[in-house]
N, C-alpha and C. Protein backbone atom coordinates (compact mmCIF):
# COMPACT_ATOMS: atom_id res chain seq x y z
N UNK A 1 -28.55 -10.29 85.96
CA UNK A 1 -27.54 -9.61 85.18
C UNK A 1 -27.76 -9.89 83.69
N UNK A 2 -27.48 -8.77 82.88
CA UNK A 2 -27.86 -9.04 81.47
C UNK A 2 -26.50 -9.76 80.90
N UNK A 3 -26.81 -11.18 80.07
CA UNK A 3 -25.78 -11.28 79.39
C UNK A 3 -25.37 -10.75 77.93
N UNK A 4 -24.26 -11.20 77.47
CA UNK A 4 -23.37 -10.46 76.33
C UNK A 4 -24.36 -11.15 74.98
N UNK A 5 -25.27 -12.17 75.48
CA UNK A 5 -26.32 -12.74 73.98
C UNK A 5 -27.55 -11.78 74.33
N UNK A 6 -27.72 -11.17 75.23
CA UNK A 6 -29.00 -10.70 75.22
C UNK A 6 -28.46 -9.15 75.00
N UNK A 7 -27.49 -8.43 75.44
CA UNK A 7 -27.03 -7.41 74.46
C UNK A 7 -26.77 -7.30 73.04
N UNK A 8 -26.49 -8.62 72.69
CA UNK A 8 -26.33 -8.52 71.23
C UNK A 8 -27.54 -8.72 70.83
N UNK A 9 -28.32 -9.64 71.43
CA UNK A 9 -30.02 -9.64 70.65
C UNK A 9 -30.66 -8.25 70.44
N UNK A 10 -30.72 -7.35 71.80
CA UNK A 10 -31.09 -6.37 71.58
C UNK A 10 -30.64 -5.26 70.57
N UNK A 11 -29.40 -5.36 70.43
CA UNK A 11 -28.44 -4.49 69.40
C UNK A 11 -28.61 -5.14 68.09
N UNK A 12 -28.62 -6.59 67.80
CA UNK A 12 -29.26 -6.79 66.68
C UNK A 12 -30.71 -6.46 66.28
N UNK A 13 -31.68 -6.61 67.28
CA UNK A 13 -33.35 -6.11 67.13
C UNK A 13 -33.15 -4.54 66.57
N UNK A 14 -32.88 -4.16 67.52
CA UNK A 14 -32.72 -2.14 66.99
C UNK A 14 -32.25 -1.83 65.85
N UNK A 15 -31.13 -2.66 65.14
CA UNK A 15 -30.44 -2.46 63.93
C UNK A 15 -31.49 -2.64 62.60
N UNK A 16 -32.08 -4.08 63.22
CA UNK A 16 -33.24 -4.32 62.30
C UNK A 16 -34.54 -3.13 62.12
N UNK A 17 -34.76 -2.51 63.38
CA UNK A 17 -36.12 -2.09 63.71
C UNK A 17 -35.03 -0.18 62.39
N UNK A 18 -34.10 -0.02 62.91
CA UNK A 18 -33.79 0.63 62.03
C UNK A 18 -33.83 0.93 60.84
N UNK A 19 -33.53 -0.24 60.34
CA UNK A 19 -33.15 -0.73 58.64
C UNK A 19 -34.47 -0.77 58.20
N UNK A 20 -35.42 -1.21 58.83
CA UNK A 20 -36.79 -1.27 58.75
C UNK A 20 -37.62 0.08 58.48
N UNK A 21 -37.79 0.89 59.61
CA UNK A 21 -37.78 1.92 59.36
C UNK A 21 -37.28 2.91 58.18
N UNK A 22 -36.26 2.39 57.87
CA UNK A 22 -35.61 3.66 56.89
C UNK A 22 -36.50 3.31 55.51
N UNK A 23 -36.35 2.15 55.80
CA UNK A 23 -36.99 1.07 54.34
C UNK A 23 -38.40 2.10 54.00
N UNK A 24 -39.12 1.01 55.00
CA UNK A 24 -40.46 1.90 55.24
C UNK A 24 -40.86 3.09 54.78
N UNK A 25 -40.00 4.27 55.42
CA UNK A 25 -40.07 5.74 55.08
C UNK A 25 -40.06 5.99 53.71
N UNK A 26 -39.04 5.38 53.00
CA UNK A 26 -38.43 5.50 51.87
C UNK A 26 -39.97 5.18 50.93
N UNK A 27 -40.46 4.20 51.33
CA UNK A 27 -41.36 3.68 50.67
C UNK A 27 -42.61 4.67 50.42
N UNK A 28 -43.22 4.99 51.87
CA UNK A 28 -44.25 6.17 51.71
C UNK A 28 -43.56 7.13 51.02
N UNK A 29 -42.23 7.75 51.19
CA UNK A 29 -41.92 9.03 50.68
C UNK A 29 -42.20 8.87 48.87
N UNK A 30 -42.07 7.56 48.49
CA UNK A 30 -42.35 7.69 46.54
C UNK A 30 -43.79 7.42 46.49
N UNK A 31 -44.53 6.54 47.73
CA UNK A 31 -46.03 7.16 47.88
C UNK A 31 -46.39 7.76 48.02
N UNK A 32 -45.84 8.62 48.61
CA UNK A 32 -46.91 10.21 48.98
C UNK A 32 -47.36 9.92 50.14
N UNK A 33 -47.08 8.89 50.94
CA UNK A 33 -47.79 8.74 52.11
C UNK A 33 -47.54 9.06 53.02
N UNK A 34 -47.81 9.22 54.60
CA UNK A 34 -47.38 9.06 55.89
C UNK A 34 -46.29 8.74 56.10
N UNK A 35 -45.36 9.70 56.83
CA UNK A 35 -43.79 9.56 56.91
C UNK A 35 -43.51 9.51 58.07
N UNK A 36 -42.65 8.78 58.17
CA UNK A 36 -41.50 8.53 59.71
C UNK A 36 -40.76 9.71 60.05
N UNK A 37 -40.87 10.10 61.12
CA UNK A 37 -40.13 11.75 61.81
C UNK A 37 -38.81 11.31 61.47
N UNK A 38 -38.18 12.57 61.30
CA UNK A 38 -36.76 12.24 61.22
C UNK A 38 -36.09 11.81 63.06
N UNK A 39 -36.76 12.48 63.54
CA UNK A 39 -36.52 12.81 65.24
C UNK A 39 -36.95 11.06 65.61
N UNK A 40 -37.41 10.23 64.96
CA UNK A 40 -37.80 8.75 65.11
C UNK A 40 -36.89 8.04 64.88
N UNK A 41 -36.21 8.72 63.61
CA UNK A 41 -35.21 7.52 62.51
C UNK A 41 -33.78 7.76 63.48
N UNK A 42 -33.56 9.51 63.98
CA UNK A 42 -32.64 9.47 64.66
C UNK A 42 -32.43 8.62 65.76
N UNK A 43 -33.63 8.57 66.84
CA UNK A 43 -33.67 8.17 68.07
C UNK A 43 -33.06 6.51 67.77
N UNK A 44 -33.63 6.07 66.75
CA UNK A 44 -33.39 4.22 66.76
C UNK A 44 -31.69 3.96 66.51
N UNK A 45 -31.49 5.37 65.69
CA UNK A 45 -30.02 5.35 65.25
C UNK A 45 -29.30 5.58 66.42
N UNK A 46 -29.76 6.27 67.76
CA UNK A 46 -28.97 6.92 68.96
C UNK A 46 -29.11 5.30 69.98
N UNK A 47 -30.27 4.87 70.09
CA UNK A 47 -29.98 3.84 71.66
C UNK A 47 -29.01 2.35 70.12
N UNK A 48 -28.68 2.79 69.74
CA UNK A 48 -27.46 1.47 69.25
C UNK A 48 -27.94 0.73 67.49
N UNK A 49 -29.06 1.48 66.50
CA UNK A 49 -29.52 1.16 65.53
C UNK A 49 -28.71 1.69 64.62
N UNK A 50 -27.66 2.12 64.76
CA UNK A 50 -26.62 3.42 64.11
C UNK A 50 -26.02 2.59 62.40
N UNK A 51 -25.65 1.35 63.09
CA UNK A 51 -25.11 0.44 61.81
C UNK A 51 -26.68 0.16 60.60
N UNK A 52 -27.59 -0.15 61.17
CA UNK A 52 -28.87 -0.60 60.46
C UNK A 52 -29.24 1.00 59.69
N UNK A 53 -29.47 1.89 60.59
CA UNK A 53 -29.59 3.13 59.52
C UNK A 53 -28.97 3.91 58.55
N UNK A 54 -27.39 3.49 59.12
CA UNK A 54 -26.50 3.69 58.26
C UNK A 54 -26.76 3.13 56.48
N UNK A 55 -26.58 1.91 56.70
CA UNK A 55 -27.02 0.58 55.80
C UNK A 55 -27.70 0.73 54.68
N UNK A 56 -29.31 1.35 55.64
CA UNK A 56 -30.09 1.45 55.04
C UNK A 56 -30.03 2.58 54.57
N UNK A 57 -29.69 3.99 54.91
CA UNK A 57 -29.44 4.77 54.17
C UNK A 57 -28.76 4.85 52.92
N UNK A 58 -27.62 4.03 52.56
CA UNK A 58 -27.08 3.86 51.46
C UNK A 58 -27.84 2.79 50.76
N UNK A 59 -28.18 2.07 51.17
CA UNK A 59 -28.43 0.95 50.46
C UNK A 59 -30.01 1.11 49.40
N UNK A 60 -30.84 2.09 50.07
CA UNK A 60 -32.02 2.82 49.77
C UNK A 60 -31.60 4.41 49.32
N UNK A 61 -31.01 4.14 49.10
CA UNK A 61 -30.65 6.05 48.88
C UNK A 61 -31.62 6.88 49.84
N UNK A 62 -31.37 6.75 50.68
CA UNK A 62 -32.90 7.70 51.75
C UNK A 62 -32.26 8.34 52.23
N UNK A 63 -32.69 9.82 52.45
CA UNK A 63 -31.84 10.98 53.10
C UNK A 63 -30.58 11.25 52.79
N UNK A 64 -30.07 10.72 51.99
CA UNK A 64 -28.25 11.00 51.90
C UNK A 64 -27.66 12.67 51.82
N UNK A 65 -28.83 13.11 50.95
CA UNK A 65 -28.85 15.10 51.06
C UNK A 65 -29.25 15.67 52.13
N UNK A 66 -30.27 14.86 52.91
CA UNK A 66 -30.91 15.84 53.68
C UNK A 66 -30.28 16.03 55.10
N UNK A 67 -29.64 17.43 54.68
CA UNK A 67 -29.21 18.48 56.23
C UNK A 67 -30.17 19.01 56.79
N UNK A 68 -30.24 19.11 58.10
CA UNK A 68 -28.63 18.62 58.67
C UNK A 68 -28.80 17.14 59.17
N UNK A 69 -30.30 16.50 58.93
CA UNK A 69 -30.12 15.19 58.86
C UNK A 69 -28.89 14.23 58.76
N UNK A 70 -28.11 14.08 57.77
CA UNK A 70 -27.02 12.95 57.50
C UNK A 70 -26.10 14.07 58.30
N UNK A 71 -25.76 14.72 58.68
CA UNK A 71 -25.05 15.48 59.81
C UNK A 71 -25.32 14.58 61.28
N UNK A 72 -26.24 14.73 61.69
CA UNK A 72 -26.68 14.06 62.81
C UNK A 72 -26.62 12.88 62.95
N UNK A 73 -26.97 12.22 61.84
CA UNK A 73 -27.16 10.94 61.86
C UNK A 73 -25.29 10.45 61.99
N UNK A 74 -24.40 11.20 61.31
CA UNK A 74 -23.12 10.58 61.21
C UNK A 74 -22.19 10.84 62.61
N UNK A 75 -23.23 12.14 63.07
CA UNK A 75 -22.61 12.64 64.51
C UNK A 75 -22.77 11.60 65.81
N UNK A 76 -23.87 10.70 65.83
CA UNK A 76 -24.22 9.61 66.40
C UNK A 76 -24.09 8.72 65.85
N UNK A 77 -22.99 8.06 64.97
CA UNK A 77 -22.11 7.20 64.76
C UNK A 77 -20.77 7.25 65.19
N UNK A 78 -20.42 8.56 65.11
CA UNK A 78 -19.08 9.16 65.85
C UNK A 78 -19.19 9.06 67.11
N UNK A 79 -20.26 9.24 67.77
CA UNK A 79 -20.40 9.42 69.16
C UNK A 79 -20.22 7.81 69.93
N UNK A 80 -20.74 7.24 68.73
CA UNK A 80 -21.00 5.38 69.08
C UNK A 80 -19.23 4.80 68.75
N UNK A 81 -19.27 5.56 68.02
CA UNK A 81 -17.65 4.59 67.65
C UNK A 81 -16.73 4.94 69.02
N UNK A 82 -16.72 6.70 69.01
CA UNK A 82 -16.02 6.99 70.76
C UNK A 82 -15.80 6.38 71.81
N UNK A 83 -17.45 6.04 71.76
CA UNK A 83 -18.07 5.22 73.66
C UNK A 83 -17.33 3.37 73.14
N UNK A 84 -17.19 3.08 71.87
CA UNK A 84 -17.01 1.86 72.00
C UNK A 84 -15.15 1.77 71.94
N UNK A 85 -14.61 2.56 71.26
CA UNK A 85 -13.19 2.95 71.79
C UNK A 85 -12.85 2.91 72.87
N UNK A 86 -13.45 3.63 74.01
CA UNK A 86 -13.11 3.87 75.27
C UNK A 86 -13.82 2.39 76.25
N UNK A 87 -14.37 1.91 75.52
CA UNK A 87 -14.91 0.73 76.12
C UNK A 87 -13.88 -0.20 76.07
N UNK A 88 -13.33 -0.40 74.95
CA UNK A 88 -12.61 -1.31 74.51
C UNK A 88 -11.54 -1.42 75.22
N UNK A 89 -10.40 0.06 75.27
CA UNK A 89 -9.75 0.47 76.13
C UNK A 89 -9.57 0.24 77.45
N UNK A 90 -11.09 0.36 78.13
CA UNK A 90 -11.31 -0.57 79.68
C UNK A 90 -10.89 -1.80 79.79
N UNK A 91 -11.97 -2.16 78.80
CA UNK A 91 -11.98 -3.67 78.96
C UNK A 91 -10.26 -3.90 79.04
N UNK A 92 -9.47 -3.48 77.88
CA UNK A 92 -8.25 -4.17 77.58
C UNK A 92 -7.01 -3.86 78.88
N UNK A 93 -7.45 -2.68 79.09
CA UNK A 93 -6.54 -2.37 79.74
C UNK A 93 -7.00 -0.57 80.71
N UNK A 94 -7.33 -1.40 81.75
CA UNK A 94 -8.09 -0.10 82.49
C UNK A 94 -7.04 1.14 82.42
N UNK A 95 -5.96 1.06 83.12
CA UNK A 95 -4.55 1.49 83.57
C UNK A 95 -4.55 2.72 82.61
N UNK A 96 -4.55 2.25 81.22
CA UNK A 96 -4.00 2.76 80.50
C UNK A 96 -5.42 4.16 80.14
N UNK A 97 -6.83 3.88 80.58
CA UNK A 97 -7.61 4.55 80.13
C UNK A 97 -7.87 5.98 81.77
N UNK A 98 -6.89 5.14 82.76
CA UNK A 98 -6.98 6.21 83.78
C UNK A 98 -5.87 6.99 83.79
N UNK A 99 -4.77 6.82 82.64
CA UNK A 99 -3.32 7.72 82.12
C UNK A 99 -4.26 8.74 81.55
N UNK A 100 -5.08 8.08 80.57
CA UNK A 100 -5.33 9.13 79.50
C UNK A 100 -6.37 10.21 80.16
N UNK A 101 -7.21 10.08 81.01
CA UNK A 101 -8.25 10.77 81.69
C UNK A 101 -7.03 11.68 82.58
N UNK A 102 -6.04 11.21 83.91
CA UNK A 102 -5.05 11.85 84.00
C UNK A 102 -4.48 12.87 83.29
N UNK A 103 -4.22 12.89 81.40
CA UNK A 103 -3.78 13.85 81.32
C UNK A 103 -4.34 14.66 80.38
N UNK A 104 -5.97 14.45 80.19
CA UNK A 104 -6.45 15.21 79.97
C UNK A 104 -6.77 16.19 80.81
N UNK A 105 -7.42 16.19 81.96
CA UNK A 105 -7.52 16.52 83.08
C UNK A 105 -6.04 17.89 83.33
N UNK A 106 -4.95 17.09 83.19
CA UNK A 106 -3.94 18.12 83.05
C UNK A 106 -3.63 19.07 81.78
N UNK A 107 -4.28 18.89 80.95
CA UNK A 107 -4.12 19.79 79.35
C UNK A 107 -5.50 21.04 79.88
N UNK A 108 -6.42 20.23 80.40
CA UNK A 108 -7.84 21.55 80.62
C UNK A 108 -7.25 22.20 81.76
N UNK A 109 -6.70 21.46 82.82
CA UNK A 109 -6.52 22.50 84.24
C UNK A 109 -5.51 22.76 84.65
């Protein structure tokens, strides 16, 4: 079974491998050099790198214009904040997250 230090190791690694990345890119892009796909920078930002690219996006000014790039990128922060809402929700209190599925369920059908 995976524990809650080896989820956070991994979620800390990706954040880094993120921040890294953005760095990186940023760097060839005032070289002229070999660039990181955006479809790369997204993916690290989607399995849980979302805070590190974030970061680094401001912190490097990298991509902050580029659409629909920072679209996407903020859409899979939204998507991350959701899943960890509804996580939280479990954890705290299942009951209350099988009301709310209940009446959604009744608003669509």
């Amino acid at each position: 079974m995976i524990s809650v230090a080896h989820m956070v190791l991994a979620l800390l690694g990706v954040n880094v491998a993120a921040f890294g990345a953005f760095w990186w890119d940023k760097r060839c892009a005032r070289a002229g050099s070999w660039r990181i796909s955006e479809s790369t920078l997204l993916s690290l930002a989607l399995v849980g790198g979302s805070v590190g690219a974030v970061c680094a996006q401001h912190l490097f000014r990298h991509k902050t214009r580029n659409e629909p790039f920072r679209t996407m990128l903020y859409a899979i922060v939204a998507l991350q904040l959701a899943a960890v809402v509804v996580l939280v929700i479990w954890l705290i209190a299942p009951h209350w997250l099988a009301g709310l599925l209940q009446a959604l369920r009744a608003m669509i059908g």
